[in-house]
C-alpha atoms as a PDB file:
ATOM      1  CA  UNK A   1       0.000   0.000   0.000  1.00  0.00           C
ATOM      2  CA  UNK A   2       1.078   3.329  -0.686  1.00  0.00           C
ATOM      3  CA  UNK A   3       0.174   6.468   1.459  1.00  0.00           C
ATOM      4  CA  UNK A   4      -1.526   9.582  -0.676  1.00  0.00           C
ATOM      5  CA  UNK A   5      -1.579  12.951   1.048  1.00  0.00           C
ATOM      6  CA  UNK A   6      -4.703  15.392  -0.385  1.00  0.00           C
ATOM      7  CA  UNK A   7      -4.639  18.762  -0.862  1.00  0.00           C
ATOM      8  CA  UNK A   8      -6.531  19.402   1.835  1.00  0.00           C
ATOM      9  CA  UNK A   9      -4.401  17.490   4.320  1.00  0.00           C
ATOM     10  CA  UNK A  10      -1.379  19.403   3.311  1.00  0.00           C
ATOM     11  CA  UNK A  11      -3.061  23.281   3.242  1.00  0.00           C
ATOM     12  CA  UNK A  12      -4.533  22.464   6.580  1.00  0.00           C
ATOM     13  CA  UNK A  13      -1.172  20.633   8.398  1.00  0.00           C
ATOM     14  CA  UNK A  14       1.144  23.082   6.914  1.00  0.00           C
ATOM     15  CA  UNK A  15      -1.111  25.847   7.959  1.00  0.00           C
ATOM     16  CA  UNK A  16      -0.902  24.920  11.506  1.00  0.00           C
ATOM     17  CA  UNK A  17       2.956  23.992  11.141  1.00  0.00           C
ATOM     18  CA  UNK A  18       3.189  27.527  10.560  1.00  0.00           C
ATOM     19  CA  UNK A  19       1.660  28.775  13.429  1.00  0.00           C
ATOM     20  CA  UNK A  20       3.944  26.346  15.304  1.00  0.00           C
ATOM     21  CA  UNK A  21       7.133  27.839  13.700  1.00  0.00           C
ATOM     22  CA  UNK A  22       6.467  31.182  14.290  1.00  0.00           C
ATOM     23  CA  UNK A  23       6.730  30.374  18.048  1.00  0.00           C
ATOM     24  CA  UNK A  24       9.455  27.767  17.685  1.00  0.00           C
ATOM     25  CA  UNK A  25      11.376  26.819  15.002  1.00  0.00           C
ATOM     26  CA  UNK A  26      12.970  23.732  16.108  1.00  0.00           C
ATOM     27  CA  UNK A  27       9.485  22.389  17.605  1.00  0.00           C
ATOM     28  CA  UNK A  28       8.012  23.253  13.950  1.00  0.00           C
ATOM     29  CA  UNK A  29      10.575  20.957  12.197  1.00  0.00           C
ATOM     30  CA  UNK A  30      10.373  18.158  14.655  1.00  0.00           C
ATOM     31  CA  UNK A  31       6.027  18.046  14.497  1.00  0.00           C
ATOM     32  CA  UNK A  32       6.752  17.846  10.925  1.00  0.00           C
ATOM     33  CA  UNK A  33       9.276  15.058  10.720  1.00  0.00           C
ATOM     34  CA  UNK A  34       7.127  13.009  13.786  1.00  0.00           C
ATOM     35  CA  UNK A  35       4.087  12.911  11.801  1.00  0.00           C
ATOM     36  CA  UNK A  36       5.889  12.076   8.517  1.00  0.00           C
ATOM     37  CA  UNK A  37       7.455   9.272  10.135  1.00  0.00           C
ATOM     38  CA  UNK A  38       3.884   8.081  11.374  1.00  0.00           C
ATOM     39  CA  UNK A  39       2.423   8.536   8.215  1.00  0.00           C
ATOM     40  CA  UNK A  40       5.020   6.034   6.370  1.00  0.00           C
ATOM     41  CA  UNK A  41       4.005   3.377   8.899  1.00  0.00           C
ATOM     42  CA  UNK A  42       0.411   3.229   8.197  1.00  0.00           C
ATOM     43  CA  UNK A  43       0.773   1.105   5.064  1.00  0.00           C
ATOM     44  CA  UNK A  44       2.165  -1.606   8.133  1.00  0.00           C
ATOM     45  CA  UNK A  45      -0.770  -1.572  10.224  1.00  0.00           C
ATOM     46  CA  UNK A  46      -3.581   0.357   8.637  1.00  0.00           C
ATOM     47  CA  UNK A  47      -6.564  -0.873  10.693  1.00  0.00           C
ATOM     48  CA  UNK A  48      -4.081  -0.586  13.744  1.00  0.00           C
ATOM     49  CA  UNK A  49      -5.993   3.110  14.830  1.00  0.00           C
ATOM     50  CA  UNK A  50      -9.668   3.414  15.954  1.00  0.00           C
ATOM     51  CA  UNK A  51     -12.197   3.642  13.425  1.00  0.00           C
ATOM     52  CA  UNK A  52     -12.719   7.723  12.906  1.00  0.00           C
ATOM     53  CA  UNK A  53     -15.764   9.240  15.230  1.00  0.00           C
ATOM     54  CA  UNK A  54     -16.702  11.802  12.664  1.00  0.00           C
ATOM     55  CA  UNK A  55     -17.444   9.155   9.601  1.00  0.00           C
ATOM     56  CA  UNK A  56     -19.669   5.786   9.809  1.00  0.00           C
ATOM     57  CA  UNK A  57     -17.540   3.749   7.742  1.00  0.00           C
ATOM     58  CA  UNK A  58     -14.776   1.322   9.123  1.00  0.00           C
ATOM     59  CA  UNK A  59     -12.801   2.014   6.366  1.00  0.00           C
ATOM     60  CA  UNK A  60     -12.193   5.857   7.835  1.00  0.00           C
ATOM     61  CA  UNK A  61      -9.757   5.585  10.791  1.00  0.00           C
ATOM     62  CA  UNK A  62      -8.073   8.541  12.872  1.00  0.00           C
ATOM     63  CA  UNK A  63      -4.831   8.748  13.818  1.00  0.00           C
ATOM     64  CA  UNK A  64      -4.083  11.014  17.313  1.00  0.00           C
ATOM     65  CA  UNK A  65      -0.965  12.381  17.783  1.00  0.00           C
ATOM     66  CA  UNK A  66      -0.006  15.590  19.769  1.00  0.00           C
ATOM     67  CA  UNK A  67      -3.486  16.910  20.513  1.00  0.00           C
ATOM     68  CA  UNK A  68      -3.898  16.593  16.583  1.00  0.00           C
ATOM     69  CA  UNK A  69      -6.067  14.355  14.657  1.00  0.00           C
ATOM     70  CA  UNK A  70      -5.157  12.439  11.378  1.00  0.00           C
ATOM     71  CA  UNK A  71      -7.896  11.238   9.514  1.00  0.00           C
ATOM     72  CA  UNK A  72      -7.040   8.750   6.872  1.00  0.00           C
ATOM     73  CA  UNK A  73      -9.350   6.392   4.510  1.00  0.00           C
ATOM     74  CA  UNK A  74      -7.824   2.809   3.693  1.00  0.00           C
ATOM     75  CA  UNK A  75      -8.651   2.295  -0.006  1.00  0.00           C
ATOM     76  CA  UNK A  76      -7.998  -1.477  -0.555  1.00  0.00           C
ATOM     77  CA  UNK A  77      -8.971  -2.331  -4.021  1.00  0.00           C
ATOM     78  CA  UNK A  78      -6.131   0.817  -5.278  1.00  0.00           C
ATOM     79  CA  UNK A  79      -3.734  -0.457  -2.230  1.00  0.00           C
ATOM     80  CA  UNK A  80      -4.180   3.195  -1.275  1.00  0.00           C
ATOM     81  CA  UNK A  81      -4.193   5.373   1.930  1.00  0.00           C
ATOM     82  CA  UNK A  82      -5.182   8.844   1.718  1.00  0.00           C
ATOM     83  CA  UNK A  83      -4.685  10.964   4.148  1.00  0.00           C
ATOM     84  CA  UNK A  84      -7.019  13.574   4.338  1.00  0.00           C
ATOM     85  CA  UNK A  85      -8.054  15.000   7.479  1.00  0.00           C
ATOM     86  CA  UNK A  86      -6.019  16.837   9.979  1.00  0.00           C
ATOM     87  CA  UNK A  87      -7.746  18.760  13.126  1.00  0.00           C
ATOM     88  CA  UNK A  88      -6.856  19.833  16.553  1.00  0.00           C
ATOM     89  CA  UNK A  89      -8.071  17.485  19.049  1.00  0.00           C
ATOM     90  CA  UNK A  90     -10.601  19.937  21.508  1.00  0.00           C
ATOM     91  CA  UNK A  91     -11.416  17.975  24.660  1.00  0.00           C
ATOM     92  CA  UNK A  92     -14.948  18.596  26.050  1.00  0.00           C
ATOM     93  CA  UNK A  93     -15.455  18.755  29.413  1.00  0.00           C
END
């Protein structure tokens, strides 16, 4: 399987990334590399997260790292993930 990062992934991480950099460099490049690394061990394990609470399919899973979300659907047939969500995890009291 090969992992496919969407548009939308990448204007909404990199977005945030910036944020991150403008208050710390070093922390920026770090978050960056981390998730990367994550990212190129999903084709490994890709059922391995929790099925994703915002969609009703078990093919949607959600990866949590750093108070962020990664939402990614596992496309079998195309031996495909795509990464396409990424959101900052708000905990409700």
């Amino acid at each position: 399987m090969k992992v496919k990062v969407t548009e939308e992934f990448d204007r909404k991480f990199f977005k945030q990334l910036a944020y991150i950099h403008d208050d710390k460099p070093g922390a920026a490049s770090k978050f960056k590399n981390d998730i990367f690394k994550l990212l190129k061990k999903l084709p490994l394990m890709p059922y391995k997260n929790r099925q994703s609470i915002y969609y009703n399919n078990t093919f949607i899973r959600e990866l949590t790292f750093k108070g962020y979300i990664i939402i990614y659907r596992i496309k079998e047939h195309e031996q495909e993930i795509e990464v396409f969500g990424f959101i900052k995890y708000i905990d409700k009291p």
